[in-house]
PDB file of N, CA and C in Angstrom:
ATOM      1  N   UNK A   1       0.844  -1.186   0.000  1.00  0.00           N
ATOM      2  CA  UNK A   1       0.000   0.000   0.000  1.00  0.00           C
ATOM      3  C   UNK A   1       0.881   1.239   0.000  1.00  0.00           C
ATOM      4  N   UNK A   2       0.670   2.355  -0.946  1.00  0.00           N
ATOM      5  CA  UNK A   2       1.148   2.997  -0.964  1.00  0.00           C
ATOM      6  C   UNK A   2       0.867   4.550  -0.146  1.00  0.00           C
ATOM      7  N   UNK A   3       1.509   5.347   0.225  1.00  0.00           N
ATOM      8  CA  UNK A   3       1.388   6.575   1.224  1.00  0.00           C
ATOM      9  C   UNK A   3       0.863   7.363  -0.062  1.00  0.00           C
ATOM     10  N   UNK A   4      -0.260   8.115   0.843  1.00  0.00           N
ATOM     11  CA  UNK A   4      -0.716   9.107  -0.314  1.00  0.00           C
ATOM     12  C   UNK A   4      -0.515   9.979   0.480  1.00  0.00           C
ATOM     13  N   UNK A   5      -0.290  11.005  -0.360  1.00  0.00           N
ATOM     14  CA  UNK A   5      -0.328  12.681  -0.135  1.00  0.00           C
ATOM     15  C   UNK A   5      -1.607  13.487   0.034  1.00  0.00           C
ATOM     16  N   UNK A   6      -1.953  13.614   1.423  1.00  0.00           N
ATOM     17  CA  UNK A   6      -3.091  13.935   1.804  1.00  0.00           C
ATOM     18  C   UNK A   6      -2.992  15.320   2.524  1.00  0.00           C
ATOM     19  N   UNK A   7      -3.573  16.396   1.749  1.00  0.00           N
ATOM     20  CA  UNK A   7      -3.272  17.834   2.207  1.00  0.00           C
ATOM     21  C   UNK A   7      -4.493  18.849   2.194  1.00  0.00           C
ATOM     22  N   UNK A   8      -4.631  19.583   2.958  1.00  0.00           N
ATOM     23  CA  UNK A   8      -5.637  20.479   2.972  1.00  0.00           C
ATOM     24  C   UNK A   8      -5.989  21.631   2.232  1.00  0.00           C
ATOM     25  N   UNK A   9      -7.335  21.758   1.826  1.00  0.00           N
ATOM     26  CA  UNK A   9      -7.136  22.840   0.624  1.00  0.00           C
ATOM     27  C   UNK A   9      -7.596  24.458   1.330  1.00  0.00           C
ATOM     28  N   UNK A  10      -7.324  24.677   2.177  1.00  0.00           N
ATOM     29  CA  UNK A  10      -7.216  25.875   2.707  1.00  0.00           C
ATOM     30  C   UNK A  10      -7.643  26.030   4.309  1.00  0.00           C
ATOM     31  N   UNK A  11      -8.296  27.135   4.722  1.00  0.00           N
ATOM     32  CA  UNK A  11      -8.716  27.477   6.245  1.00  0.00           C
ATOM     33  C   UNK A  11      -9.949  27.687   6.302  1.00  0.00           C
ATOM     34  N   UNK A  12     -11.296  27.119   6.929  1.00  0.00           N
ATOM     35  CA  UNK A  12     -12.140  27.789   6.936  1.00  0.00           C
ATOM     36  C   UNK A  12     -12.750  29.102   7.497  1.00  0.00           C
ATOM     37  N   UNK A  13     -13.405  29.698   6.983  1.00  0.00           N
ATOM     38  CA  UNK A  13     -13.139  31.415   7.137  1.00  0.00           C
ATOM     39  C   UNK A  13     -14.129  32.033   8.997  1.00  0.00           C
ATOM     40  N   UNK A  14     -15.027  30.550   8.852  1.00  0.00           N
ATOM     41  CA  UNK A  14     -16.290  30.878   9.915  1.00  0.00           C
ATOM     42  C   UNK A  14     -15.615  30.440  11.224  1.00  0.00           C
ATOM     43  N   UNK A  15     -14.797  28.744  11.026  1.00  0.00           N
ATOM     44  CA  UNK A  15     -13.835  28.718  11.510  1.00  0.00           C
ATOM     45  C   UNK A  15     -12.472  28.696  12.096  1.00  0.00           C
ATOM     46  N   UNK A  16     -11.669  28.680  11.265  1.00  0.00           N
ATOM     47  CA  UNK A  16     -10.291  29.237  11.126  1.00  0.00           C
ATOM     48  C   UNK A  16      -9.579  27.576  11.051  1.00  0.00           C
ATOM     49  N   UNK A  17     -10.345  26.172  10.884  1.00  0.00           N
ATOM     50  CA  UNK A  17      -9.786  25.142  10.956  1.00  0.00           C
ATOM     51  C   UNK A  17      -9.605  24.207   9.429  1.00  0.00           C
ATOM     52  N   UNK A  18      -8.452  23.935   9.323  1.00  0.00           N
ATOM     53  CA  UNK A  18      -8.136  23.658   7.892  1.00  0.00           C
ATOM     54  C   UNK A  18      -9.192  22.648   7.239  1.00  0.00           C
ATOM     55  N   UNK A  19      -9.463  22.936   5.882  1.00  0.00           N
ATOM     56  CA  UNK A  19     -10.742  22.155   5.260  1.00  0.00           C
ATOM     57  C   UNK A  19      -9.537  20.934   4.200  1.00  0.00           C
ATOM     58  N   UNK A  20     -10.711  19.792   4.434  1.00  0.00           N
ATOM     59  CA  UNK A  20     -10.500  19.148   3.824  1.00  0.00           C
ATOM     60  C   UNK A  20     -11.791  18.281   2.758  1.00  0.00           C
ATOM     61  N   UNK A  21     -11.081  17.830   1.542  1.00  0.00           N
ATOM     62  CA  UNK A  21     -12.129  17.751   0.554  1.00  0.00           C
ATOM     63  C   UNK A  21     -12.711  16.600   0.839  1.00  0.00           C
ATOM     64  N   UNK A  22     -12.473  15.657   1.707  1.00  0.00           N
ATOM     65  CA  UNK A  22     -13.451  14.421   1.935  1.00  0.00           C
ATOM     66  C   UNK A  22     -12.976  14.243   3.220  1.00  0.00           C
ATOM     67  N   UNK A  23     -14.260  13.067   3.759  1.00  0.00           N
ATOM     68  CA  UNK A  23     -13.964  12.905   5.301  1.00  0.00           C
ATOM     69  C   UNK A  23     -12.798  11.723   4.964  1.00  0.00           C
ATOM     70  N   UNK A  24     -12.641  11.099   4.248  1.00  0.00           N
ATOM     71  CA  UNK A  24     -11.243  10.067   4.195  1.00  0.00           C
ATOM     72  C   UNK A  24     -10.067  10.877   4.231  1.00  0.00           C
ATOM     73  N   UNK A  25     -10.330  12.049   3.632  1.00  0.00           N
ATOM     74  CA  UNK A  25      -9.138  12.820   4.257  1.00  0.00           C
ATOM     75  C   UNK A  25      -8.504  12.845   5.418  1.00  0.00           C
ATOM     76  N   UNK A  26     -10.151  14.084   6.015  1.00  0.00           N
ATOM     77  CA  UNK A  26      -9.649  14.511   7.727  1.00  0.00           C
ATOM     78  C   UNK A  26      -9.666  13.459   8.649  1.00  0.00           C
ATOM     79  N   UNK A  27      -9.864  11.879   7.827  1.00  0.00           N
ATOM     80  CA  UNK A  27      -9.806  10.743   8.616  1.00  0.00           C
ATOM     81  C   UNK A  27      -8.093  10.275   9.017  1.00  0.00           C
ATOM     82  N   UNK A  28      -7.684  10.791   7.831  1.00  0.00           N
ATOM     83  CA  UNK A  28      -6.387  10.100   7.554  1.00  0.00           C
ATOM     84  C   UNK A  28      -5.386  10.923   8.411  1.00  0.00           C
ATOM     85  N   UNK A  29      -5.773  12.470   7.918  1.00  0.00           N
ATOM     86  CA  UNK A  29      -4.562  12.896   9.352  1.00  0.00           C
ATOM     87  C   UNK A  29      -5.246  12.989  10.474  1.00  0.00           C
ATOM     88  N   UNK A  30      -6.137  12.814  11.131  1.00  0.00           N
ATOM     89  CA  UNK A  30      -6.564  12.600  12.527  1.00  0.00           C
ATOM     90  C   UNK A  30      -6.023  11.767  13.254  1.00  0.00           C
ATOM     91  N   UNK A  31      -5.636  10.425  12.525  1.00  0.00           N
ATOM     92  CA  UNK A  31      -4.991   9.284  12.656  1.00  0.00           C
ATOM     93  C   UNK A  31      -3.454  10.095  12.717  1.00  0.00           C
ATOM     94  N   UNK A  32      -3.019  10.599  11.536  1.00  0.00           N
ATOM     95  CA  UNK A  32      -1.301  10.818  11.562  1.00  0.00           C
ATOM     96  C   UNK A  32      -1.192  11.694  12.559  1.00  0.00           C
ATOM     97  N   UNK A  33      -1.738  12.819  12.924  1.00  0.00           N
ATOM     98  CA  UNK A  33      -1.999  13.652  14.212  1.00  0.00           C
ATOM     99  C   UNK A  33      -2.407  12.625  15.643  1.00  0.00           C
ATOM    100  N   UNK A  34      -1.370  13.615  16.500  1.00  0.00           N
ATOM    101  CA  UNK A  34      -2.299  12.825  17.896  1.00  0.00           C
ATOM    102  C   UNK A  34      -3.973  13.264  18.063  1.00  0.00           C
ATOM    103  N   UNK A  35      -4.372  12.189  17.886  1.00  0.00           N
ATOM    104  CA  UNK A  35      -6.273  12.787  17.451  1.00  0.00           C
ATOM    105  C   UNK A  35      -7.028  12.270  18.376  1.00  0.00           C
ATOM    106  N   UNK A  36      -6.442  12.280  19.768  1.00  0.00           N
ATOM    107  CA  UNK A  36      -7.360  11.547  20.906  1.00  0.00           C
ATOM    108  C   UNK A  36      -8.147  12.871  20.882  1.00  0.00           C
ATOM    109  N   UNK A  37      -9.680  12.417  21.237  1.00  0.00           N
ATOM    110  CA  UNK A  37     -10.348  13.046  21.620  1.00  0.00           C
ATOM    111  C   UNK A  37     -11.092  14.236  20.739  1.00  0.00           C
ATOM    112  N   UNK A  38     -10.703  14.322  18.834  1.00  0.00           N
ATOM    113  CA  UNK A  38     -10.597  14.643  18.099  1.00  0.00           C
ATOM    114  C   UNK A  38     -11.619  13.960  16.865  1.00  0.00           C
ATOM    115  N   UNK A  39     -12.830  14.620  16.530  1.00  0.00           N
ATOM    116  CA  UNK A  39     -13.416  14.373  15.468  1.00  0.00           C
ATOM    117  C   UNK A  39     -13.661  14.813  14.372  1.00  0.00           C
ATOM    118  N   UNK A  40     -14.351  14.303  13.434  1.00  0.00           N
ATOM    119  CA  UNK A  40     -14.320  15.007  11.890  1.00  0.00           C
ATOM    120  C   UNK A  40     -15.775  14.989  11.985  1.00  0.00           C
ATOM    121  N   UNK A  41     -15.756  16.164  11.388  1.00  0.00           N
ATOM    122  CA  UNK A  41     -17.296  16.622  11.075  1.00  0.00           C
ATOM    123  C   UNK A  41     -17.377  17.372   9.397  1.00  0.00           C
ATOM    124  N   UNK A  42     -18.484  17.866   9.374  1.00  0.00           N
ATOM    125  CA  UNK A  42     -18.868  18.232   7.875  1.00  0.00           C
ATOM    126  C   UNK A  42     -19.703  20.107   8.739  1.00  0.00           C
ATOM    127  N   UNK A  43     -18.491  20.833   7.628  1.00  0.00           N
ATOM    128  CA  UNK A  43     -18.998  22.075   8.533  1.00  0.00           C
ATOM    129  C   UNK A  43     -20.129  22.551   7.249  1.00  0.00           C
ATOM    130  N   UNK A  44     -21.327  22.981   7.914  1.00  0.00           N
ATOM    131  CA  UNK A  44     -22.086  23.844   7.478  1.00  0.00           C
ATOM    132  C   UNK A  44     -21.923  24.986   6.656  1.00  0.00           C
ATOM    133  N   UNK A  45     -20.601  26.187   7.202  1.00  0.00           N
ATOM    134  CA  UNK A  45     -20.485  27.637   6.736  1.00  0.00           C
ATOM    135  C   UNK A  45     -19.639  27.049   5.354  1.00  0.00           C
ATOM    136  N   UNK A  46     -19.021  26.313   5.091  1.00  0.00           N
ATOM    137  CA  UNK A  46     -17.906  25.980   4.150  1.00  0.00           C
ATOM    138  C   UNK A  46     -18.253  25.259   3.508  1.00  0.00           C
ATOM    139  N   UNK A  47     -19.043  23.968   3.751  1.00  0.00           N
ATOM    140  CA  UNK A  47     -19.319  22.653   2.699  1.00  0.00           C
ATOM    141  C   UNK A  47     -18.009  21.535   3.059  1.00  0.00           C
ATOM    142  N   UNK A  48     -16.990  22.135   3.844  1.00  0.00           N
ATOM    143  CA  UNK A  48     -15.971  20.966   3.981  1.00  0.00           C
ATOM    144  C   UNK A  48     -15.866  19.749   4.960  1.00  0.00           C
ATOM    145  N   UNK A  49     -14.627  19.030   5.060  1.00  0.00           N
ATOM    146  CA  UNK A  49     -14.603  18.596   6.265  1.00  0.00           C
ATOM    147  C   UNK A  49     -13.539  19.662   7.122  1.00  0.00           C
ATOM    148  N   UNK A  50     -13.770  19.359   8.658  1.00  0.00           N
ATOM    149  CA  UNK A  50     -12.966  19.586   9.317  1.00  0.00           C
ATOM    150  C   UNK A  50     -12.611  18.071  10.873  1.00  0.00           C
ATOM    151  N   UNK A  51     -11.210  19.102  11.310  1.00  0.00           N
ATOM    152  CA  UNK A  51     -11.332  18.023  12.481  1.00  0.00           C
ATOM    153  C   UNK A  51     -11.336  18.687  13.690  1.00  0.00           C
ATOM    154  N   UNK A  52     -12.166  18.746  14.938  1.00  0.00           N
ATOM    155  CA  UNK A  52     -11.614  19.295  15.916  1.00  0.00           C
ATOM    156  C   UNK A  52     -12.299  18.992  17.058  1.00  0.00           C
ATOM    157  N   UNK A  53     -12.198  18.907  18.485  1.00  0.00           N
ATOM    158  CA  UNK A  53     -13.088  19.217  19.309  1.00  0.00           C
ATOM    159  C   UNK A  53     -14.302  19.120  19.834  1.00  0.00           C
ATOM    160  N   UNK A  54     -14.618  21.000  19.343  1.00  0.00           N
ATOM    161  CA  UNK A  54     -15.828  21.170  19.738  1.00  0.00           C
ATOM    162  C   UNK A  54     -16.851  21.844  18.045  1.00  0.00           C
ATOM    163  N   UNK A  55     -16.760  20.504  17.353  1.00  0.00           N
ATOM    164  CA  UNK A  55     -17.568  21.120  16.106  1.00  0.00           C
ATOM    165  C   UNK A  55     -17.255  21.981  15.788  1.00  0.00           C
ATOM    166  N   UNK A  56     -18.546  22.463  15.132  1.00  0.00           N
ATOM    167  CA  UNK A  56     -18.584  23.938  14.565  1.00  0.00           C
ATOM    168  C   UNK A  56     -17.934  25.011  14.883  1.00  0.00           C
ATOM    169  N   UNK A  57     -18.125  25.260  15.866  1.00  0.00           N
ATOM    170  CA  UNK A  57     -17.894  26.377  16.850  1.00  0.00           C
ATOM    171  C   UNK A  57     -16.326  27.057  16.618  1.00  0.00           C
ATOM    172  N   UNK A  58     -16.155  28.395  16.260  1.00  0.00           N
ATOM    173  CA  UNK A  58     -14.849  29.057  16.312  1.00  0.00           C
ATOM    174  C   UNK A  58     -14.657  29.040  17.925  1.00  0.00           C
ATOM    175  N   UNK A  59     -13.262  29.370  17.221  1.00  0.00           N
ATOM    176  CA  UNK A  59     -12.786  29.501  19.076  1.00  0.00           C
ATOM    177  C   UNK A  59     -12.735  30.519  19.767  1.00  0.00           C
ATOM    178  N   UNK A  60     -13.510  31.554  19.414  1.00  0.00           N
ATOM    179  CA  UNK A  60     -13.924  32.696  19.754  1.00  0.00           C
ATOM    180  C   UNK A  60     -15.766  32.259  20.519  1.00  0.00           C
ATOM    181  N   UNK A  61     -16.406  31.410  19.802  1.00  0.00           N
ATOM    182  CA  UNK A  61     -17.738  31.213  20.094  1.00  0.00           C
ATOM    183  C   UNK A  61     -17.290  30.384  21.337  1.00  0.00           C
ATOM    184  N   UNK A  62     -16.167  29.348  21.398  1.00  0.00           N
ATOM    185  CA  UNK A  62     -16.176  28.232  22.199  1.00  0.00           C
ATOM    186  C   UNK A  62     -15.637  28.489  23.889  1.00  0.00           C
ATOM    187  N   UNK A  63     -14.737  29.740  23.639  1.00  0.00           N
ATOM    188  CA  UNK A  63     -14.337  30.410  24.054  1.00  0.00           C
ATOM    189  C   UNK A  63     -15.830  31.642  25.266  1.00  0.00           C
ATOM    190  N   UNK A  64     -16.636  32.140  24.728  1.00  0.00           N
ATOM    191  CA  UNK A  64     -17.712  32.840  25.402  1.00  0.00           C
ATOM    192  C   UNK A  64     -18.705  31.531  25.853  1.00  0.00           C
ATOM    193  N   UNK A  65     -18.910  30.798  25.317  1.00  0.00           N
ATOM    194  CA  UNK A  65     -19.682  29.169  25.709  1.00  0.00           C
ATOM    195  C   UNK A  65     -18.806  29.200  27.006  1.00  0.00           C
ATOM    196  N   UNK A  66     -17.791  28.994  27.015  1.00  0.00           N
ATOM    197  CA  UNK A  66     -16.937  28.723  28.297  1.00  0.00           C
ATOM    198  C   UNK A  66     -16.797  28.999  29.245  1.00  0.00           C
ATOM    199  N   UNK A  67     -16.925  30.470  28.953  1.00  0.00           N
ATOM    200  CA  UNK A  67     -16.912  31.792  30.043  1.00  0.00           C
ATOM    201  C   UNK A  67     -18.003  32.164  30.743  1.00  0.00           C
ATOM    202  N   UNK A  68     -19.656  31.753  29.990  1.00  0.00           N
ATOM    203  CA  UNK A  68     -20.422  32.052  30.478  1.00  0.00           C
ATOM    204  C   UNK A  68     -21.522  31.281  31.591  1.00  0.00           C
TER     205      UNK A  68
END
């Protein structure tokens, strides 16, 4: 099996977390990343995947969620 080159095609703008064009993607480096505790989702504002946390949520939103 060969290593593929699996890279992100930019940042999302709503959230600032790198998009990727399929969830086999953000599957693949979740895995190459330490990804405990770390999921892939399908963001709404963008159409992409991402991996993180707490969903959707910028870290500005996740951040006042926190505080309040």
């Amino acid at each position: 099996m060969s290593a593929s080159l699996v890279t992100h095609v930019g940042y999302c703008r709503a959230t600032g977390k790198r998009k990727f064009a399929t969830k086999r993607d953000a599957r693949i480096i979740r895995r190459r990343t330490a990804g405990h505790g770390l999921s892939v989702y399908h963001c709404t504002a963008c159409e992409y995947w991402h991996i993180g946390h707490h969903g959707d949520l910028s870290r500005d939103e996740h951040r006042q969620r926190r505080s309040a």
